[in-house]
N, C-alpha and C. Protein backbone atom coordinates (compact mmCIF):
# COMPACT_ATOMS: atom_id res chain seq x y z
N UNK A 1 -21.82 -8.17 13.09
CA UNK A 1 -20.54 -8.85 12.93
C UNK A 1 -20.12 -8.90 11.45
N UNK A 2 -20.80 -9.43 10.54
CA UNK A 2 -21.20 -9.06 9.02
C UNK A 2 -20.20 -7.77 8.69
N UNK A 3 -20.73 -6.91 9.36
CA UNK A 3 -20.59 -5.25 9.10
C UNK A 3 -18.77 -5.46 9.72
N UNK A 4 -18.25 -5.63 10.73
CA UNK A 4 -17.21 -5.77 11.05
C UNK A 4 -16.04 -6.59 10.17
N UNK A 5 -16.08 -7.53 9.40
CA UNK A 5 -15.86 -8.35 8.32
C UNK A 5 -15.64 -7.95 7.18
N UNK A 6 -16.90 -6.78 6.71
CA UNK A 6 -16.74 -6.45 5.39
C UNK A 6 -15.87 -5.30 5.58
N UNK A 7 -15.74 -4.64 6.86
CA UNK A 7 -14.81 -3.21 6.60
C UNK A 7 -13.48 -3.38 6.89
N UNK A 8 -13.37 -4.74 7.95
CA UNK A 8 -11.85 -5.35 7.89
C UNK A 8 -11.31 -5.58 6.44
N UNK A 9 -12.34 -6.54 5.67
CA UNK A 9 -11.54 -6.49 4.78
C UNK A 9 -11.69 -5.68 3.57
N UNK A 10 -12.38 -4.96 3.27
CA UNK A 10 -12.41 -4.10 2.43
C UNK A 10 -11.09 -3.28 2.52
N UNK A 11 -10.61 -3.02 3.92
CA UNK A 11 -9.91 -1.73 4.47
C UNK A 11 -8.22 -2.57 4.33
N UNK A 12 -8.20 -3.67 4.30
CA UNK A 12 -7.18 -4.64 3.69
C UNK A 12 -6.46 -4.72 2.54
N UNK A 13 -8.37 -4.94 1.38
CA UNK A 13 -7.62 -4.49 0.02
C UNK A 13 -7.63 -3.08 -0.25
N UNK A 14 -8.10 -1.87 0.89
CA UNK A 14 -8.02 -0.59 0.17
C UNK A 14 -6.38 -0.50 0.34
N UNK A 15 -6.09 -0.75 1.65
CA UNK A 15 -4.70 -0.18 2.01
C UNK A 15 -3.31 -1.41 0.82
N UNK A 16 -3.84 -2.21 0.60
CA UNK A 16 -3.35 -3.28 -0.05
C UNK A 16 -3.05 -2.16 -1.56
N UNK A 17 -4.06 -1.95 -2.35
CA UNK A 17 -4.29 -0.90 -3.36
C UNK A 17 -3.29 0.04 -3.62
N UNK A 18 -3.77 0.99 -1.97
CA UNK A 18 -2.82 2.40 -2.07
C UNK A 18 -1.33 1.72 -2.21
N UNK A 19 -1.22 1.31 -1.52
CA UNK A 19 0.65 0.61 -1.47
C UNK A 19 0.83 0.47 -2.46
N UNK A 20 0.35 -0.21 -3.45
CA UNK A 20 0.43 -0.79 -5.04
C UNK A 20 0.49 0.32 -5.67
N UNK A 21 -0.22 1.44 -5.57
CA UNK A 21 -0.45 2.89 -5.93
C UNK A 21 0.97 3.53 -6.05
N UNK A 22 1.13 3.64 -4.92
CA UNK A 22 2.41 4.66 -4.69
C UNK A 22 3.47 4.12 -5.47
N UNK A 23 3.73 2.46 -5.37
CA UNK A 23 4.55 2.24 -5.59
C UNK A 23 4.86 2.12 -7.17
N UNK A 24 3.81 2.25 -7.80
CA UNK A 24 3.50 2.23 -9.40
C UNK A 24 4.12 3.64 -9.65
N UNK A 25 3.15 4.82 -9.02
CA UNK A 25 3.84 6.36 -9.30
C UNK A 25 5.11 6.56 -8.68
N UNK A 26 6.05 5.54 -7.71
CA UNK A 26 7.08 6.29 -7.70
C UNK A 26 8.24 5.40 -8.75
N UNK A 27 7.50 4.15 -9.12
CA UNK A 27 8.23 3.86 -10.58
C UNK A 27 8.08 4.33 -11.63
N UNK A 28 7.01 5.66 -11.83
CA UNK A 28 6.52 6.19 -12.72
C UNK A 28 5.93 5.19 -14.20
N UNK A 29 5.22 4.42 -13.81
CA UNK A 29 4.25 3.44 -14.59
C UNK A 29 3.03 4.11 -14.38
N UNK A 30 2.46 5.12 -15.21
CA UNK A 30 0.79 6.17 -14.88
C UNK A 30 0.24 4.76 -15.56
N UNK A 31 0.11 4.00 -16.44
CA UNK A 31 -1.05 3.43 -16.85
C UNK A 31 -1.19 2.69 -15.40
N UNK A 32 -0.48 1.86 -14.31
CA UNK A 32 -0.73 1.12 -13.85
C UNK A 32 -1.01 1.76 -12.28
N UNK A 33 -0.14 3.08 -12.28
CA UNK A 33 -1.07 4.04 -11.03
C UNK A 33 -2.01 4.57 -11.51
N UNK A 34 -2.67 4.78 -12.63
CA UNK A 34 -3.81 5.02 -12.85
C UNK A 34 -4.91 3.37 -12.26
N UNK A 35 -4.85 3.12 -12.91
CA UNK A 35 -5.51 1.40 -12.51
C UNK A 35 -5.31 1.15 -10.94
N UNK A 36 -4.85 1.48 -10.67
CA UNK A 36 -4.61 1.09 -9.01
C UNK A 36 -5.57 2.34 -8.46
N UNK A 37 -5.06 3.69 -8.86
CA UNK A 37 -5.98 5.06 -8.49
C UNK A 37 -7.27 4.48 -8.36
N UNK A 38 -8.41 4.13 -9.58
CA UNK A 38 -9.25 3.62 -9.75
C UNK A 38 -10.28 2.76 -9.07
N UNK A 39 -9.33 1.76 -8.72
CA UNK A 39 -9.61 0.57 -8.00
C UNK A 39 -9.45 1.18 -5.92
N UNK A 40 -8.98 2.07 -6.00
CA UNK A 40 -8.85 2.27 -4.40
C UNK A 40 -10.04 3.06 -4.38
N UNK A 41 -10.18 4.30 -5.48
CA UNK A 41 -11.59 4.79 -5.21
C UNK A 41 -13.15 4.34 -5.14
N UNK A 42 -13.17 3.08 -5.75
CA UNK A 42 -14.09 2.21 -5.94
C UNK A 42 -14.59 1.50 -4.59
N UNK A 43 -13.26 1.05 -3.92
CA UNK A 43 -13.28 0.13 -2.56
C UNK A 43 -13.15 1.19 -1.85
N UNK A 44 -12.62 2.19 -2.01
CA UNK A 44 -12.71 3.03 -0.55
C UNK A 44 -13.94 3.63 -0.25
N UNK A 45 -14.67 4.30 -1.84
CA UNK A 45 -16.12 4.54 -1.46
C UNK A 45 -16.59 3.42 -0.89
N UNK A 46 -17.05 2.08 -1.57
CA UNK A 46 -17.68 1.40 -0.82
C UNK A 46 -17.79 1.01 0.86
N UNK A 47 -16.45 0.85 1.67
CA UNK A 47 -15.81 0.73 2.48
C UNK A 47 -16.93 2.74 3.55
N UNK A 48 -16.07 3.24 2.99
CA UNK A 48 -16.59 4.71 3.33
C UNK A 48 -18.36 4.76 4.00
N UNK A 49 -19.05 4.03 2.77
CA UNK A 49 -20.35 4.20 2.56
C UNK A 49 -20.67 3.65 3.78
N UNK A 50 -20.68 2.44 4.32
CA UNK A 50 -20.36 1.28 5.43
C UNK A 50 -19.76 2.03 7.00
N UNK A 51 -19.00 2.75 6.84
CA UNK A 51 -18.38 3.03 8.27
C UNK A 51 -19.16 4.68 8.72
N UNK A 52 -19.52 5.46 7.80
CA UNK A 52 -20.21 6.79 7.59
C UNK A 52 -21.51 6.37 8.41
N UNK A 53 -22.12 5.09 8.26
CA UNK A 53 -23.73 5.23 9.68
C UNK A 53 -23.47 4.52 10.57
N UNK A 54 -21.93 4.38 10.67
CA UNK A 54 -22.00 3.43 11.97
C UNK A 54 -20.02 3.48 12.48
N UNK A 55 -20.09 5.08 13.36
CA UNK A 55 -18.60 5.24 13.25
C UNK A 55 -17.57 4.04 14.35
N UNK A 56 -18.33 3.32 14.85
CA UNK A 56 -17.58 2.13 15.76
C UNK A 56 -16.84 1.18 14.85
N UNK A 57 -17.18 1.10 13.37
CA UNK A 57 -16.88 0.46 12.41
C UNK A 57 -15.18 1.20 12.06
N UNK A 58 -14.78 2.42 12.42
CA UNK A 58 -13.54 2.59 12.02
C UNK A 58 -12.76 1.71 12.80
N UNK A 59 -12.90 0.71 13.69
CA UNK A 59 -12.01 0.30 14.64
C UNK A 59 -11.90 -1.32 13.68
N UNK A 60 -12.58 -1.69 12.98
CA UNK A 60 -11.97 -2.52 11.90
C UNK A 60 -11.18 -2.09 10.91
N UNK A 61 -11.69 -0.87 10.54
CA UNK A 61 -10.94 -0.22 8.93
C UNK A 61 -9.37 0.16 9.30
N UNK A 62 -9.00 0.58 10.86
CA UNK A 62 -7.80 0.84 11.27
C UNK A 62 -7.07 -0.35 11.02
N UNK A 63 -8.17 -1.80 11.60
CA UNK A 63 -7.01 -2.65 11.79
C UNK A 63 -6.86 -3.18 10.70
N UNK A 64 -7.85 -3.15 9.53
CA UNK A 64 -7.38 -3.79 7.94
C UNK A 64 -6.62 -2.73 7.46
N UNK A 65 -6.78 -1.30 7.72
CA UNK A 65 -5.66 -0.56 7.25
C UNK A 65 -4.20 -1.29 7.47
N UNK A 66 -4.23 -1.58 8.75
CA UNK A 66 -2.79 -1.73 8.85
C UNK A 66 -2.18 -3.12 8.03
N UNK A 67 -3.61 -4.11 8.51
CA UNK A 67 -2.84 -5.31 7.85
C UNK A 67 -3.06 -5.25 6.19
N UNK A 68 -3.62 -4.53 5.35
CA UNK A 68 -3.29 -4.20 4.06
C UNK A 68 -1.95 -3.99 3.76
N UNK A 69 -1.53 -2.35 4.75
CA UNK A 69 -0.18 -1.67 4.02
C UNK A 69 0.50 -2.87 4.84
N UNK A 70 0.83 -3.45 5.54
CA UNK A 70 1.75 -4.34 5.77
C UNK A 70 1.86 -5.86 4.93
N UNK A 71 0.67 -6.35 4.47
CA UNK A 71 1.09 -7.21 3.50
C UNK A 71 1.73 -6.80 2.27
N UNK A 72 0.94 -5.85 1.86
CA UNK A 72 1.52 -5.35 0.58
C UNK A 72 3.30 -5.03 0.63
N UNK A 73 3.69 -4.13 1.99
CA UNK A 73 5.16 -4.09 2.32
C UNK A 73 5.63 -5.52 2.22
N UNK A 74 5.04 -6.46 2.62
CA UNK A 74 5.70 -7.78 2.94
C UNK A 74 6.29 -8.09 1.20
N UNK A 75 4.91 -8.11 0.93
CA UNK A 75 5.55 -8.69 -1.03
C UNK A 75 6.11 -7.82 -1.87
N UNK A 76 6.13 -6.31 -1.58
CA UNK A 76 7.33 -5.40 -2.48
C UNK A 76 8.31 -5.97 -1.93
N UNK A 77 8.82 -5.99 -0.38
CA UNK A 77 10.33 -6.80 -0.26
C UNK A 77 10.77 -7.92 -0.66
N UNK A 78 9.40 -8.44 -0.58
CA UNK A 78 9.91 -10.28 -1.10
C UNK A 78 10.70 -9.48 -2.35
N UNK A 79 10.12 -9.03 -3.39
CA UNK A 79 10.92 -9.12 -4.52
C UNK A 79 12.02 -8.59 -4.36
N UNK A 80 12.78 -7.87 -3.81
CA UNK A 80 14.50 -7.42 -3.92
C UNK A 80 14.90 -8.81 -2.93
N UNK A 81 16.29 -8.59 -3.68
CA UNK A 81 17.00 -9.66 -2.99
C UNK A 81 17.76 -8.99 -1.66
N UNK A 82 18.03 -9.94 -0.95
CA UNK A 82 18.92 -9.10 0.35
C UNK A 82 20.30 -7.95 -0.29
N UNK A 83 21.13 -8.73 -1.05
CA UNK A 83 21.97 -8.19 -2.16
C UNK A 83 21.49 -6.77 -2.77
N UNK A 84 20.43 -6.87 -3.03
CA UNK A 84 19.88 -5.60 -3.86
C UNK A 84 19.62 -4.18 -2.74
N UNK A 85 19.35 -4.84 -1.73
CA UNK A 85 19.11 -3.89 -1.02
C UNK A 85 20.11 -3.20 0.23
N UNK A 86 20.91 -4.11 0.26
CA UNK A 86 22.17 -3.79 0.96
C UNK A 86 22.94 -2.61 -0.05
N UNK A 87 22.71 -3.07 -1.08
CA UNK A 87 22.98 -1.94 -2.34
C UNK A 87 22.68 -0.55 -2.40
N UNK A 88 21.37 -1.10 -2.26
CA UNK A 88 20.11 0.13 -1.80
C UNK A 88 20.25 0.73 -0.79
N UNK A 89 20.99 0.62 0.30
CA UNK A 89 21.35 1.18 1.41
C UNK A 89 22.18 1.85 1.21
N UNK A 90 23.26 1.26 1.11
CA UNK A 90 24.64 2.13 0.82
C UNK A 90 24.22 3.09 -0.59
N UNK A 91 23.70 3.39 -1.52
CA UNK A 91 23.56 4.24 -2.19
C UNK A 91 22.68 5.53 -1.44
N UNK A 92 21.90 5.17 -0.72
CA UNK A 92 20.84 6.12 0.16
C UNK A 92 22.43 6.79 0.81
N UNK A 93 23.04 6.18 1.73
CA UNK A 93 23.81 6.43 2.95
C UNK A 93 25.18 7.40 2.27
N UNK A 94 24.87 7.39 0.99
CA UNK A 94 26.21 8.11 0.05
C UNK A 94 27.40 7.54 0.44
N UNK A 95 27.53 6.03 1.03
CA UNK A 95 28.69 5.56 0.86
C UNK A 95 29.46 4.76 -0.10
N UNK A 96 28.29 5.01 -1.49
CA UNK A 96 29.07 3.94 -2.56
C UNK A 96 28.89 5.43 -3.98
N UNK A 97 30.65 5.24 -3.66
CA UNK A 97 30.71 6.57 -4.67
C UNK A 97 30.13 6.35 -6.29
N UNK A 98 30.39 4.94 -6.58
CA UNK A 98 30.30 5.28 -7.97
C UNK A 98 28.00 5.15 -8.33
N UNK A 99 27.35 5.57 -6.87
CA UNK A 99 26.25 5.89 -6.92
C UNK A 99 25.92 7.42 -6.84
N UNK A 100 27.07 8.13 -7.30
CA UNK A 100 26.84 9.36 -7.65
C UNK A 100 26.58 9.58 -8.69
N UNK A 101 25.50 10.39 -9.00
CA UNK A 101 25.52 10.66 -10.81
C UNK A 101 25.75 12.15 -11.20
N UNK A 102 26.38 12.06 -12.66
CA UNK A 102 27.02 13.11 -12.88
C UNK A 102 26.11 14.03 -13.59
């Protein structure tokens, strides 16, 4: 049970990590996707090491996978405001012209 615990949550903060990851390199901040890079390889080996002699153990790492990338989604949105992202929409949707750039 121990063993079920540590790969839930390991697999929580890995997926917690990657999210933080991506979202560093697609703001293009390398010192801080580097640092995040780092830190996922660290926990994911460990995590890895753990589920590799005992493959019934991926059926925790799935479900901290998920609840990782979904917290982490939860608190990138917290930070935009509804405003910001209604913004953010209509610039995706090419309906706000002056979000064309020249």
């Amino acid at each position: 049970m121990i063993n079920w615990l540590f790969i839930f949550f390991a697999l929580v903060i890995v997926d917690f990590i990657w999210a933080e990851n991506v979202k560093a390199v697609a703001d293009k901040k390398p010192f801080t996707a580097s640092f995040w890079s780092m830190a996922f390889l660290v926990t994911y080996g460990l995590a890895t090491i753990e589920y590799v002699h005992d493959p019934i153990l991926l059926i925790p790492a799935c479900l901290g996978g998920f609840v990782g990338t979904y917290l982490s989604t939860i608190r990138n949105s917290a930070k935009i405001s509804p405003v910001e992202s209604l913004a953010w929409n209509q610039d995706v949707e090419g309906s706000n012209p002056s979000a064309v750039t020249k």
